[in-house]
Protein backbone atom coordinates (compact mmCIF):
# COMPACT_ATOMS: atom_id res chain seq x y z
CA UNK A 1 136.77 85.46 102.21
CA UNK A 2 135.29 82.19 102.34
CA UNK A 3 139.04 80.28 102.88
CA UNK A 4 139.20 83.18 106.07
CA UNK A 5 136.31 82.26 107.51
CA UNK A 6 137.05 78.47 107.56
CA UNK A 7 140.12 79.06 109.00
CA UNK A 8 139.22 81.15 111.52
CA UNK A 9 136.18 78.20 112.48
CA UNK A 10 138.70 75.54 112.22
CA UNK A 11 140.96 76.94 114.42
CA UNK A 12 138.34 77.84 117.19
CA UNK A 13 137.57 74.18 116.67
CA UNK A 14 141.02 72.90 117.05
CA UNK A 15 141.48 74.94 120.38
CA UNK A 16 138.18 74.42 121.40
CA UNK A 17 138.83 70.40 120.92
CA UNK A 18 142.36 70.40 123.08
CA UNK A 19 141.80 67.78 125.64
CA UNK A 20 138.39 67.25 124.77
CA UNK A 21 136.44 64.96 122.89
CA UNK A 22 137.79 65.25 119.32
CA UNK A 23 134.94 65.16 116.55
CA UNK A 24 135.58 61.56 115.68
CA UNK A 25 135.58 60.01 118.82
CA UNK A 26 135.67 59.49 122.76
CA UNK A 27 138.06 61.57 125.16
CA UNK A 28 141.21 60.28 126.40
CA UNK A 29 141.17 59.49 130.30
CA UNK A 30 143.07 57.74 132.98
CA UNK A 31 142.58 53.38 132.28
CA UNK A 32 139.95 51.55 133.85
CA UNK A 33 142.46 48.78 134.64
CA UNK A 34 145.39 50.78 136.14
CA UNK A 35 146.59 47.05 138.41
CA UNK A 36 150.37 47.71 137.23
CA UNK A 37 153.64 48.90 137.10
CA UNK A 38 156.14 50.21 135.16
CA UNK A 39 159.85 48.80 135.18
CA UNK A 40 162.58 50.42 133.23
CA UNK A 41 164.53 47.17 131.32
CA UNK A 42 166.91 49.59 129.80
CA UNK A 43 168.16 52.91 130.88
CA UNK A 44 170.12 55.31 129.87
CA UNK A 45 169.23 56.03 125.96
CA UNK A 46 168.62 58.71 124.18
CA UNK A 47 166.07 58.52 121.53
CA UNK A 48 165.35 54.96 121.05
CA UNK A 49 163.71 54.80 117.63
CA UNK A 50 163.37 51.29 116.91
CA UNK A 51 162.88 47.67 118.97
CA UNK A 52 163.48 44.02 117.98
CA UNK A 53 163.74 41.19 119.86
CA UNK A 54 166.55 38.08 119.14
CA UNK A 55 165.32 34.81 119.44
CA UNK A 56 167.33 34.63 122.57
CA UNK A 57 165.22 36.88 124.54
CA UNK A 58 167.92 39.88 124.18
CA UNK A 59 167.28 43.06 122.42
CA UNK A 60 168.51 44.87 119.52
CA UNK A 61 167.65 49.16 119.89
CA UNK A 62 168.26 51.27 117.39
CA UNK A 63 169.50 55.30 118.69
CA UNK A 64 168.08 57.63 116.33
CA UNK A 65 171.77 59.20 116.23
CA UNK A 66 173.16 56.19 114.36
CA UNK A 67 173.94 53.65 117.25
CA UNK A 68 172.76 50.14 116.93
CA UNK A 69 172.68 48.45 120.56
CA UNK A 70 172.55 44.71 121.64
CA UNK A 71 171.32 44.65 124.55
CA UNK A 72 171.60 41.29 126.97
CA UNK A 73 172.05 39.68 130.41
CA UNK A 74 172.07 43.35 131.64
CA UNK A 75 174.67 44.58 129.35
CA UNK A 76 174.64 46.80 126.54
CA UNK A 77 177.30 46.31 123.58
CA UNK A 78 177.70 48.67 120.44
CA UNK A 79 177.30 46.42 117.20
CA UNK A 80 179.76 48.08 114.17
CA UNK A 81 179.55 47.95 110.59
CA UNK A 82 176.15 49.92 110.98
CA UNK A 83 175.41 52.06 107.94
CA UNK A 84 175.76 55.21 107.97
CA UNK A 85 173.22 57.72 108.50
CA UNK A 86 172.13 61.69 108.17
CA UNK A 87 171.54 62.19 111.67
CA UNK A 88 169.95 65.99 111.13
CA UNK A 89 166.51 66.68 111.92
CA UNK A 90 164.24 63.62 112.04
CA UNK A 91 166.33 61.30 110.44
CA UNK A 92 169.32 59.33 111.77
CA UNK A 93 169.15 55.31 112.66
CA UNK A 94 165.38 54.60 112.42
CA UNK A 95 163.15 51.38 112.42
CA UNK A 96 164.64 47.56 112.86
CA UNK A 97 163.08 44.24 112.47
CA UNK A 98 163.98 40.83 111.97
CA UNK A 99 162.67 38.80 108.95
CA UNK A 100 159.62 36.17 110.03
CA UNK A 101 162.52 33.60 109.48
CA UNK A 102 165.53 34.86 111.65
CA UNK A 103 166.10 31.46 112.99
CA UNK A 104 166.90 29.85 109.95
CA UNK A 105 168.52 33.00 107.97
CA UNK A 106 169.49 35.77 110.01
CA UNK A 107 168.37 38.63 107.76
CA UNK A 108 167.69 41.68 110.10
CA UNK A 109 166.37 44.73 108.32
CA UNK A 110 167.00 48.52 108.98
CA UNK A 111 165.45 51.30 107.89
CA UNK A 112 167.62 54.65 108.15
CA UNK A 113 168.02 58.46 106.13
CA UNK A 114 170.58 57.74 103.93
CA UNK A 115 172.89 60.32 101.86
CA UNK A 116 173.41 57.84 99.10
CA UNK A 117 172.36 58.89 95.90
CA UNK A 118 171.51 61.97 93.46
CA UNK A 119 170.48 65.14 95.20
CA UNK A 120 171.56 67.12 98.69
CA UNK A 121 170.77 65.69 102.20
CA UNK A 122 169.15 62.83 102.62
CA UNK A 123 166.07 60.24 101.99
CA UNK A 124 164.92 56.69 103.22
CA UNK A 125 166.84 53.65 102.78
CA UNK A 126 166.13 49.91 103.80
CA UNK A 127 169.11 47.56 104.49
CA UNK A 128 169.06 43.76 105.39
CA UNK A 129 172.68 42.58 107.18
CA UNK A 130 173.23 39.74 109.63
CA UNK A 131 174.57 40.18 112.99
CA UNK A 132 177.86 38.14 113.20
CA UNK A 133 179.24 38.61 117.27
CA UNK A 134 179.14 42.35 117.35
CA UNK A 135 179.51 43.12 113.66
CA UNK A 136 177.00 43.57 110.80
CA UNK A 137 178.23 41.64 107.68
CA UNK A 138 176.68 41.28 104.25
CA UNK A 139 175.58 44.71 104.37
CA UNK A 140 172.77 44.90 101.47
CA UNK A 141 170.67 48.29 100.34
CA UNK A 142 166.66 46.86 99.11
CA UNK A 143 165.57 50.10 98.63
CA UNK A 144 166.54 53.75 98.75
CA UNK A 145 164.08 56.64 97.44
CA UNK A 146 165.68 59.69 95.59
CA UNK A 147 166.30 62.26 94.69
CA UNK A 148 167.85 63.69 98.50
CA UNK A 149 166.83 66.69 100.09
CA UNK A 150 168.02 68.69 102.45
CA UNK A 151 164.81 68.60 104.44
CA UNK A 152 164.75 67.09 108.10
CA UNK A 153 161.77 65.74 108.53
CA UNK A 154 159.18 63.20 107.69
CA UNK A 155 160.94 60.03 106.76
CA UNK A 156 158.55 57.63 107.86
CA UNK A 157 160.59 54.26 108.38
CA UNK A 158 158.33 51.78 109.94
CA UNK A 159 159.47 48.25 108.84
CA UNK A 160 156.42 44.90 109.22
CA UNK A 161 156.28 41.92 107.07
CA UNK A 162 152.88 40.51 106.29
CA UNK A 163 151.38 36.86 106.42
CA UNK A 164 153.05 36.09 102.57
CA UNK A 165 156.85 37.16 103.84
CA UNK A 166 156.27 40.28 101.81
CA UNK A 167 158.14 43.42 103.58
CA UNK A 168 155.84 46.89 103.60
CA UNK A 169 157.54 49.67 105.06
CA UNK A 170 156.94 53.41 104.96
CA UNK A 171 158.62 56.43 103.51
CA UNK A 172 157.02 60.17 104.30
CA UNK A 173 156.34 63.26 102.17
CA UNK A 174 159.72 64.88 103.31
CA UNK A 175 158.07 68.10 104.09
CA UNK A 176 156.96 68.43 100.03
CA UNK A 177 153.39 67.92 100.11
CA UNK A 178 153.05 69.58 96.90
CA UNK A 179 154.47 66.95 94.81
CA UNK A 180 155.27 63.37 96.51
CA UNK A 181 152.19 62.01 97.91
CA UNK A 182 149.94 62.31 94.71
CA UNK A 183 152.77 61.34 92.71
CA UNK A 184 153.22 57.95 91.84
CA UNK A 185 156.47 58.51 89.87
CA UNK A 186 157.93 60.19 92.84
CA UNK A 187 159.25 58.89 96.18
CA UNK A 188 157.67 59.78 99.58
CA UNK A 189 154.11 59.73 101.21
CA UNK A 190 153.73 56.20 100.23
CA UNK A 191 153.58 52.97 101.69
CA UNK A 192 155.89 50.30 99.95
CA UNK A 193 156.19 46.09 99.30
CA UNK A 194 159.06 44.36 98.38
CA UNK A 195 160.12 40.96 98.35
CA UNK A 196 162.24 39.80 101.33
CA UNK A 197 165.41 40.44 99.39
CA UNK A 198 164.68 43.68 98.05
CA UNK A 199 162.88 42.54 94.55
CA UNK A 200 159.46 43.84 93.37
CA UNK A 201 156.60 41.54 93.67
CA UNK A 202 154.81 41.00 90.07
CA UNK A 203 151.55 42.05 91.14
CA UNK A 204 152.34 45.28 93.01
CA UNK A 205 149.63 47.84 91.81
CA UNK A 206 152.10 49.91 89.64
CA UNK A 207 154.31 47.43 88.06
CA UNK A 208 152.95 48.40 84.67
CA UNK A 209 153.18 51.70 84.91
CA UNK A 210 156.46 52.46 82.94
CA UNK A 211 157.19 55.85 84.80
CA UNK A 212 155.91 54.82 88.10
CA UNK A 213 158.02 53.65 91.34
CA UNK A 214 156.74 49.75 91.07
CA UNK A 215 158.20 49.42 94.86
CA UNK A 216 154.75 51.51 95.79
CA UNK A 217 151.51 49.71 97.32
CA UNK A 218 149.52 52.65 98.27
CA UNK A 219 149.78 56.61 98.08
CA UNK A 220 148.78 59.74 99.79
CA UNK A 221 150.19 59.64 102.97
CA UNK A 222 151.76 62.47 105.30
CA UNK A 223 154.64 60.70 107.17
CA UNK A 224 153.79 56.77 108.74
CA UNK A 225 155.41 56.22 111.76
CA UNK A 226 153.71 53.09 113.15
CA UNK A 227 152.68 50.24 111.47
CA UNK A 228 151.73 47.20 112.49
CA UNK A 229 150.72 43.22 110.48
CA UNK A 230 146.72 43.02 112.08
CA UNK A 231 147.36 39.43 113.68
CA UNK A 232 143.18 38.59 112.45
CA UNK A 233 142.60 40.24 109.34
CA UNK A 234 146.24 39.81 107.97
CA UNK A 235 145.93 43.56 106.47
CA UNK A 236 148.76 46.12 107.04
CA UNK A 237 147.32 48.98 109.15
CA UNK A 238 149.68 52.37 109.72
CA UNK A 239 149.04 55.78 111.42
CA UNK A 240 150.29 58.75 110.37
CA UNK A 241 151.08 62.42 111.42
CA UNK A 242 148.89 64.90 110.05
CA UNK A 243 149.73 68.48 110.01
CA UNK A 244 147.45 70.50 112.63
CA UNK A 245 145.40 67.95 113.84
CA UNK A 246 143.92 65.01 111.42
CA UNK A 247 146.85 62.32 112.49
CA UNK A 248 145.14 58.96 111.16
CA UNK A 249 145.00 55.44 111.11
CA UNK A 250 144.38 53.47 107.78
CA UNK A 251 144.13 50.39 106.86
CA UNK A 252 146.42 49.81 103.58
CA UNK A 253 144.52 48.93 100.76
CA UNK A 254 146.70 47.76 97.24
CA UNK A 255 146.79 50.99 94.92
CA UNK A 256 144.50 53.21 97.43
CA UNK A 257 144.98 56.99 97.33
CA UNK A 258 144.73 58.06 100.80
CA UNK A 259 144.12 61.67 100.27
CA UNK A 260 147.24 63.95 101.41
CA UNK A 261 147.21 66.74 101.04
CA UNK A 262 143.56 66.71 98.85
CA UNK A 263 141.89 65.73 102.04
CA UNK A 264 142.73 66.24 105.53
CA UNK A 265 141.25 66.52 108.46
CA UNK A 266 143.74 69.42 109.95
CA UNK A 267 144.68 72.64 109.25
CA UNK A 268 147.98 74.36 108.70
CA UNK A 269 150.51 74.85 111.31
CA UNK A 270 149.70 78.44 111.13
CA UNK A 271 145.87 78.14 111.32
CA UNK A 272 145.29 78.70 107.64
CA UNK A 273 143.13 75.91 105.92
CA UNK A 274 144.62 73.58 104.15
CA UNK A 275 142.10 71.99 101.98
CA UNK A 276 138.61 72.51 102.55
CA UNK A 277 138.01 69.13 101.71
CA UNK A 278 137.91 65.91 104.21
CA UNK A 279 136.67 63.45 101.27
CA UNK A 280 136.62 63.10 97.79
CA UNK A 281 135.86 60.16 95.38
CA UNK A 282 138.71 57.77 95.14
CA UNK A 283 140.56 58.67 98.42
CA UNK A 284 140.28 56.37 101.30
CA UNK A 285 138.71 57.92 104.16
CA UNK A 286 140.82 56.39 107.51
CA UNK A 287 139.88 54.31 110.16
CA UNK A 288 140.22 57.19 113.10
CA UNK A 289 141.34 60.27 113.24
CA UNK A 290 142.72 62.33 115.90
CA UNK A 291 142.41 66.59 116.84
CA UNK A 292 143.89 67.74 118.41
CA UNK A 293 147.22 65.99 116.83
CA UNK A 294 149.21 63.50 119.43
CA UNK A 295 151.79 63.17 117.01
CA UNK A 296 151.67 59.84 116.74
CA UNK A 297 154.82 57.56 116.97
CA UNK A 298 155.35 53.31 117.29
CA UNK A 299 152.28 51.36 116.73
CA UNK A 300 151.09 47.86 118.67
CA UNK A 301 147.98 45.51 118.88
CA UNK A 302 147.52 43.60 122.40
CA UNK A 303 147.18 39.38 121.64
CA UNK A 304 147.54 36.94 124.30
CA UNK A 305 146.61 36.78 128.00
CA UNK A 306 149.17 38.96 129.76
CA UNK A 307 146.80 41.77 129.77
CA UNK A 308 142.83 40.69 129.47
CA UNK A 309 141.65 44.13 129.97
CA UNK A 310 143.30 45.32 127.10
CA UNK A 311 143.20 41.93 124.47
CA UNK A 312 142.19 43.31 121.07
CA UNK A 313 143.17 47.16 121.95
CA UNK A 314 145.81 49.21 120.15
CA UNK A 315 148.57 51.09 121.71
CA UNK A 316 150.21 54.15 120.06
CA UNK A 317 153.03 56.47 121.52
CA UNK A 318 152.08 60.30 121.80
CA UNK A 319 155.36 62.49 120.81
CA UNK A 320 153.28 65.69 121.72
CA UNK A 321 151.34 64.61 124.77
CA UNK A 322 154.05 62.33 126.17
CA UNK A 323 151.90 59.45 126.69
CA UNK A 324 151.28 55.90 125.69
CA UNK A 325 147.68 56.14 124.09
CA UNK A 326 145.35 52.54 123.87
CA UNK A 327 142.30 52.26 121.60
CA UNK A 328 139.62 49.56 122.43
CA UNK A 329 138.18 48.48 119.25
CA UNK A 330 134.16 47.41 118.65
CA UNK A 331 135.19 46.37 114.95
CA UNK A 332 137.15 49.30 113.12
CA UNK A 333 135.18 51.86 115.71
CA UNK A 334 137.26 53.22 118.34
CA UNK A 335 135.08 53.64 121.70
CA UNK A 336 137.53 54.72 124.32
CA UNK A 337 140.69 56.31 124.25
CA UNK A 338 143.10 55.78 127.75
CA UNK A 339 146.78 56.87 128.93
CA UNK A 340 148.76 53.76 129.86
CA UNK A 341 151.83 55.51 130.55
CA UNK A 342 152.10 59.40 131.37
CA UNK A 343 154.61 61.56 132.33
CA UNK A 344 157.88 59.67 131.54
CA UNK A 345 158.66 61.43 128.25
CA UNK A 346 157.77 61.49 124.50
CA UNK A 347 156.78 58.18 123.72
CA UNK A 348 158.77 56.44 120.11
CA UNK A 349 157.55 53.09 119.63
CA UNK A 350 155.67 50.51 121.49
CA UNK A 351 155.65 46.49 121.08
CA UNK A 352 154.61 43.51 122.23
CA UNK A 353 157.43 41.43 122.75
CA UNK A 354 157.71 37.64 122.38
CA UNK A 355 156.87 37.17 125.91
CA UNK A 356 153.64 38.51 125.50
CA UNK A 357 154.85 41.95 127.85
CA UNK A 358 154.60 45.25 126.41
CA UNK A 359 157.51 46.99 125.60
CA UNK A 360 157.77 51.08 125.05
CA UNK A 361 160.84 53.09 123.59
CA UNK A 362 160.96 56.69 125.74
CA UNK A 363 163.13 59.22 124.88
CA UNK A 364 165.71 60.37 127.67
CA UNK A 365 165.06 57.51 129.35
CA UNK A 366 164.95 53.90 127.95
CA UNK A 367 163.37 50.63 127.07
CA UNK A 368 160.57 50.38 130.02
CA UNK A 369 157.88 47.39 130.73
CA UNK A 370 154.29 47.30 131.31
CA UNK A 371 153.71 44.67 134.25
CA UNK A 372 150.57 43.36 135.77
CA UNK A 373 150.56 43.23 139.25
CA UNK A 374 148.37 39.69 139.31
């Protein structure tokens, strides 16, 4: 009776929150500063999952269905030797970056749902290659989490590299909250570090834990699809997608339990409850939390002067809401919430680019550009 009647509140609370303020924080409204434009750089994609940027200015864009595009002086050309993916469901061609030392050795790294392995379907690999002309070569595989499944979703995939050339990148629950998240000896719902080519630091938080995957940094996590290197702090910060509601940021802590599915801060899909719980001791409580859910995807901090409105702010892409969310900051308290682009499509991933412009992936559409008028 009791689990009934909390669902029954939750839910009234969850409707009764759409488009208002959530719990946690301030509303989301039109920006203060609205004194630009949008410009479409690159049209014509599909579902443009990931972003990086060659030291020559031109772009590399990942397609979700297992194209990798190199994108310059106007042109776009389709690079081979790509591995290849499980394009079912959420999973295909997912997350690229380049390592903080392109220039000097060319190591570009991919994340990607991979069939590799024991097991049926699918689960999250990471590949390094360099980009020779219009060919991959010296394909290598750093990491790949087992066993497969034949579920779709929740593969997480974001790729950053921290302040010590240490890689973190994200793998999700694959839909089996049950078991992954809590489970150190299991892959998915964790966040990961490796060593640039693939080996396991010595003082990862597991390492001497015979039975446990030594790869993982921190646990308890739903499905991470932005993450982002804090340019201040150094510290790894992700968000990720909650069920019904409660889609959070954190800020990655070494060997921190962050809660799913103990703790949560939504409800089921169906309006059931969950857990009744939104804390317990040990589990990291995040930095924000969002309900109703924006389903949040691609994850960017503003730097530099092209934009002195929005210096400091965060910008995350809204699959559900189809906007481009940013988060002013007073320390790790978000005070206002604003849409910076609306109405274009489901928003994938956001970044700052080396030119200091801001860069969003939109699916159906393309690579567009945030530009100040002045």
């Amino acid at each position: 009776m009791k689990s009934t009647f909390l669902a029954v509140i939750m839910t009234f609370l969850y409707v009764a929150c759409m488009g208002q303020t959530p719990p946690n924080g301030p509303e989301v409204t039109e920006p203060e500063w609205s004194n630009y434009d949008i410009e479409t750089v690159v049209g014509d994609l599909k579902l443009p999952w990931g972003l990086a940027f060659l030291p020559d200015g031109s772009m590399l864009i990942t397609e979700r269905a297992g194209e990798l595009i190199h994108f310059k002086n106007g042109e776009k050309t389709m690079i081979k030797g790509v591995p290849e993916v499980r394009a079912k469901g959420q999973g295909g061609l997912l997350d690229i970056t380049l390592h903080p030392d392109y220039s000097s050795n060319g190591w570009i790294y991919m994340s990607y749902s991979s069939e590799e392995g024991p097991g049926d379907g699918a689960h999250t690999a990471i590949s390094r290659a360099k980009l020779q002309g219009n060919q991959l070569s010296n394909l290598e595989v750093l990491y790949k989490a087992t066993p497969n499944t034949d579920a779709g979703q929740h593969y997480g995939s974001r790729i950053v590299f921290d302040k010590d050339g240490y890689m973190f990148f994200s793998i999700g629950e694959r839909g089996n909250h049950q078991e992954n998240p809590q489970d150190i000896t299991r892959d998915g719902g964790k966040v990961y570090r490796l060593k640039d080519d693939g080996s396991i630091p010595d003082d990862n938080p597991f390492v001497n834990n015979a039975a446990a995957k030594k790869a993982i940094y921190s646990y308890g996590h739903r499905n991470p699809q932005g993450m982002i290197l804090h340019p201040e702090t150094g510290e790894i910060w992700v968000h990720e997608h909650g069920p019904r509601g409660g889609d959070e940021i954190n800020v990655v802590k070494k060997g921190a339990n962050y809660g799913w599915p103990e703790i949560s801060y939504g409800i089921n899909y169906n309006g059931t409850i969950l857990t009744e719980d939104t804390a317990k001791p040990g589990m990291e409580q995040p930095l924000y939390y969002w309900v109703p859910s924006i389903a949040p995807s691609g994850f960017a901090l503003v730097t530099g002067d092209r934009y002195p409105a929005w210096k400091g702010d965060l910008l995350v892409g809204s699959l559900s809401f189809a906007y481009l969310e940013k988060l002013s900051l007073e320390g790790e308290e978000v005070t206002k919430r604003e849409k910076v682009i609306d109405g274009m499509g489901r928003v994938r991933n956001v970044i700052q680019g080396p030119d200091g412009y801001i860069y969003a992936g939109i699916e159906g559409k393309g690579i567009v550009k945030i530009l100040p008028r002045n």
